[in-house]
C-alpha atoms as a PDB file:
ATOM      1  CA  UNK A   1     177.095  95.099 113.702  1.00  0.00           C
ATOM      2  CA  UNK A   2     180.020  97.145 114.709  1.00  0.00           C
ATOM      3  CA  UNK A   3     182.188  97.521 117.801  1.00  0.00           C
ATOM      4  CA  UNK A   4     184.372 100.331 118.056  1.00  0.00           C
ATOM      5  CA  UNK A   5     186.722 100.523 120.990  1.00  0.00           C
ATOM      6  CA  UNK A   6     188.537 103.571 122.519  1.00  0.00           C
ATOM      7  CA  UNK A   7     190.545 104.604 125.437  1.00  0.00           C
ATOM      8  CA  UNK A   8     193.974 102.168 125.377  1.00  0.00           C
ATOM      9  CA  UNK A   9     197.025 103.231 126.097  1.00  0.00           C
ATOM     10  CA  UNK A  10     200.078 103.033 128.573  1.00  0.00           C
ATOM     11  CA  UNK A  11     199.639 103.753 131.965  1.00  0.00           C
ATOM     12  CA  UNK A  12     202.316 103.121 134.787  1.00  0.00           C
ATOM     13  CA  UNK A  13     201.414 100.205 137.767  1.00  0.00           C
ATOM     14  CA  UNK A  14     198.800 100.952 140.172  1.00  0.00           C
ATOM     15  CA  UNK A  15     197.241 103.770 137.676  1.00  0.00           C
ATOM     16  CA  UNK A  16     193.498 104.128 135.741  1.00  0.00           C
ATOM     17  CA  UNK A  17     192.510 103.918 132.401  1.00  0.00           C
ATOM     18  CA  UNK A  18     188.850 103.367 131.094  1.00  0.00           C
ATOM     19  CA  UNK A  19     187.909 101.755 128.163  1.00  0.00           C
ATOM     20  CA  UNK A  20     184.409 102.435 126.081  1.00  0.00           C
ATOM     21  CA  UNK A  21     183.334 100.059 123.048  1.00  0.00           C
ATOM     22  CA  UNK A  22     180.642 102.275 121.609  1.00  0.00           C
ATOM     23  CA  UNK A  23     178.546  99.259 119.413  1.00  0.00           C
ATOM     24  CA  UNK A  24     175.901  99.937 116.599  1.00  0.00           C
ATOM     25  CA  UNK A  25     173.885  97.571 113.964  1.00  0.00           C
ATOM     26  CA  UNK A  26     171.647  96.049 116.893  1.00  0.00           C
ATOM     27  CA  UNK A  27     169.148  96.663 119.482  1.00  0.00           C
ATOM     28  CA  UNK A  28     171.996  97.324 122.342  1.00  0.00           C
ATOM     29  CA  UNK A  29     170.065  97.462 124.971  1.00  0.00           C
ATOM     30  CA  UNK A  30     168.913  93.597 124.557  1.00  0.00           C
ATOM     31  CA  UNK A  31     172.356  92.008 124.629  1.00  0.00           C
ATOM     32  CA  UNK A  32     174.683  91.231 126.899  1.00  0.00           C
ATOM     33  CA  UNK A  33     177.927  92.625 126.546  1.00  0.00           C
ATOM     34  CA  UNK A  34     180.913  91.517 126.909  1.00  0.00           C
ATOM     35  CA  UNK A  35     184.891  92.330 127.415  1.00  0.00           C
ATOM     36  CA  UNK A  36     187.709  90.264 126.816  1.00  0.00           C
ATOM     37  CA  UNK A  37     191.536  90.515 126.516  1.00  0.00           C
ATOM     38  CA  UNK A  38     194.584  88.631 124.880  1.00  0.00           C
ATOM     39  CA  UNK A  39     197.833  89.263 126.402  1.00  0.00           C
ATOM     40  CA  UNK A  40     200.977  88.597 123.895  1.00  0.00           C
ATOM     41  CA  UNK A  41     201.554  84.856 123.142  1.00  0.00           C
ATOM     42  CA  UNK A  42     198.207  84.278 124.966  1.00  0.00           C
ATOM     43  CA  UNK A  43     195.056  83.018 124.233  1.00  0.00           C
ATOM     44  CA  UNK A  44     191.600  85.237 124.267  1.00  0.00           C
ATOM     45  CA  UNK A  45     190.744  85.583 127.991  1.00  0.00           C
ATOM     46  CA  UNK A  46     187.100  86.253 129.100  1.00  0.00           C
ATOM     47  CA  UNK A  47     187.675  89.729 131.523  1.00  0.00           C
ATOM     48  CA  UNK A  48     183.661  90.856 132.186  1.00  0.00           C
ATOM     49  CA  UNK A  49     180.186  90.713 131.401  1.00  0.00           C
ATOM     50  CA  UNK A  50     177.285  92.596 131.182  1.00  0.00           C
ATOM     51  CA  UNK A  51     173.596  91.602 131.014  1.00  0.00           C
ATOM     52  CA  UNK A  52     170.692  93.597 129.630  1.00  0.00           C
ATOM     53  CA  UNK A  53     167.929  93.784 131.913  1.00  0.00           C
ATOM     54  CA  UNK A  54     168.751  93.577 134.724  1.00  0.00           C
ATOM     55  CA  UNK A  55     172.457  94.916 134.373  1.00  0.00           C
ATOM     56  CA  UNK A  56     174.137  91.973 136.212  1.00  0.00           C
ATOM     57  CA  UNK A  57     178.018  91.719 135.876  1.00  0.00           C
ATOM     58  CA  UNK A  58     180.672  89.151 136.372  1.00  0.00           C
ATOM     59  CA  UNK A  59     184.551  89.720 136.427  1.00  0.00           C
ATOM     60  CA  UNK A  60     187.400  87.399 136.164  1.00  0.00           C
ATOM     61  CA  UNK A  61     189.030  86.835 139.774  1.00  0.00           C
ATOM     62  CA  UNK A  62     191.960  88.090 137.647  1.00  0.00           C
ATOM     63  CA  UNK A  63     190.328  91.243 138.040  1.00  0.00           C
ATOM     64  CA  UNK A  64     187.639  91.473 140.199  1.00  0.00           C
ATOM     65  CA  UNK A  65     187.644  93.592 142.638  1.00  0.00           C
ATOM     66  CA  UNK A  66     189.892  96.407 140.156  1.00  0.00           C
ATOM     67  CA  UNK A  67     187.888  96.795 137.171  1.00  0.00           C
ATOM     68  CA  UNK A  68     183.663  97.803 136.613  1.00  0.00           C
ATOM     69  CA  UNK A  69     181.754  97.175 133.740  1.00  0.00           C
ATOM     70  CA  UNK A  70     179.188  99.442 132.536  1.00  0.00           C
ATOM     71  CA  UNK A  71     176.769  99.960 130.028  1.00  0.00           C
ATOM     72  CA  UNK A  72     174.598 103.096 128.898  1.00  0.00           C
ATOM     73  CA  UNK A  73     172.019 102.230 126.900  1.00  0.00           C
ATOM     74  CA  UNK A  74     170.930 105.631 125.424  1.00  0.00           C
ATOM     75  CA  UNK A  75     174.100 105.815 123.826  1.00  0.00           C
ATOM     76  CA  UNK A  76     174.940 102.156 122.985  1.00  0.00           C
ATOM     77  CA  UNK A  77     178.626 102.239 124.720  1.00  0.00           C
ATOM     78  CA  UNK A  78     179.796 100.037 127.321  1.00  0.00           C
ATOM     79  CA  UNK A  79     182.725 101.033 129.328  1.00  0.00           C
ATOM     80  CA  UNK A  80     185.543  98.936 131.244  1.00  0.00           C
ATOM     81  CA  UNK A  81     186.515 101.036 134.391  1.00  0.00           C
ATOM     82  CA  UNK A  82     189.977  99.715 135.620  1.00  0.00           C
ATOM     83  CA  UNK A  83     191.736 100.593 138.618  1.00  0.00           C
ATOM     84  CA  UNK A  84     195.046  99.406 140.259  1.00  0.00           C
ATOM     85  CA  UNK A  85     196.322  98.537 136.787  1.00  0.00           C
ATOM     86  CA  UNK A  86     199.273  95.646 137.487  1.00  0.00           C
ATOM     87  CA  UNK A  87     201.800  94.957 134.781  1.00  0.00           C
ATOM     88  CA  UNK A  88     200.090  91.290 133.841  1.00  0.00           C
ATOM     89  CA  UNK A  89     196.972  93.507 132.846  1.00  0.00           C
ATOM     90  CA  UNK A  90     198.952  94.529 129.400  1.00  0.00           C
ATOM     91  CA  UNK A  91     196.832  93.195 126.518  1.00  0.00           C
ATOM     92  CA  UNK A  92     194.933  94.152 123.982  1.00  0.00           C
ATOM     93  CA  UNK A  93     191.017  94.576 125.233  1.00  0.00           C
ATOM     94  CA  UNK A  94     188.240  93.527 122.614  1.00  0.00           C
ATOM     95  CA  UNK A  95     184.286  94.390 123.271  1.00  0.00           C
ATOM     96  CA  UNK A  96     182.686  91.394 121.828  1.00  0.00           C
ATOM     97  CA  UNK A  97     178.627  90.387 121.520  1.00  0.00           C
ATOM     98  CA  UNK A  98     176.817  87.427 120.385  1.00  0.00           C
ATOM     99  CA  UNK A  99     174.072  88.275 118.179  1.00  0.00           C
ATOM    100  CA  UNK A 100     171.639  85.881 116.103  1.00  0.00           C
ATOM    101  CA  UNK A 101     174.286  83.219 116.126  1.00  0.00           C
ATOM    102  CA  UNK A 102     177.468  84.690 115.557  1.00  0.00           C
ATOM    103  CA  UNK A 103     180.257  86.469 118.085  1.00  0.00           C
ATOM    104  CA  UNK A 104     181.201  89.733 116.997  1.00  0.00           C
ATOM    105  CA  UNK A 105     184.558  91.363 118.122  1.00  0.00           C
ATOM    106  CA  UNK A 106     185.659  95.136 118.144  1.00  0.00           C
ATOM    107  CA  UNK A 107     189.420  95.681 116.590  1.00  0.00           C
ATOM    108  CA  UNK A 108     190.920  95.950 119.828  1.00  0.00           C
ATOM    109  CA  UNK A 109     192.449  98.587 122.004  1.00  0.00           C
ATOM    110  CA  UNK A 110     195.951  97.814 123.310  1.00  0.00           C
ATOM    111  CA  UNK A 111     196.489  98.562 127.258  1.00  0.00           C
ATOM    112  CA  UNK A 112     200.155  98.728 128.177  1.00  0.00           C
ATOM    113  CA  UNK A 113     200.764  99.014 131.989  1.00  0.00           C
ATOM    114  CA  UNK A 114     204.904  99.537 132.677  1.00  0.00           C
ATOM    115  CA  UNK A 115     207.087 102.046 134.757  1.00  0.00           C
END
């Protein structure tokens, strides 16, 4: 399994930036996927979800309401849509999915948001 994330970087407050995990190593299209993010001197912090079928979501109320999850099955990526980017947003984002037994985590993509 491997989780490959892309996209970070450092965007001012109230701005966009989208992040894609594209994953490999497993039927994608069966698992839920998921997004998480751990701010500095933080712990891990669940962000969204994504089933399989159907595509249900859930966000954090941290966030709900600013970012989309989305997945595309035909080319294995999910992708983390955020909008209205606020300062307490900075982390570093991880695409993560629990498969036969085990959590597996991407290497992170670090999301700065500062004027």
């Amino acid at each position: 399994v491997q989780l490959v994330e892309s996209g970070g970087g450092l965007v001012q407050p109230g701005g966009s930036l989208k992040l894609s995990c594209a994953a490999s190593g497993f039927a994608f299209s069966r698992y839920g996927m998921r997004w998480y993010r751990q701010a500095p001197g933080k712990g891990r912090e669940l962000v969204a979800t994504i089933s399989s079928i159907p595509e249900l979501t859930y966000y954090a109320d941290s966030v709900k309401g600013r970012f989309t999850i989305s997945r595309d099955n035909a080319k294995n990526t999910v992708d983390l849509q955020m909008a209205n980017l606020k300062p307490e947003d900075t982390a570093i984002y991880y695409c993560n999915v629990f498969y036969t037994g085990q959590s597996y985590w991407g290497q992170g993509a670090q999301v700065t948001v500062s004027s």
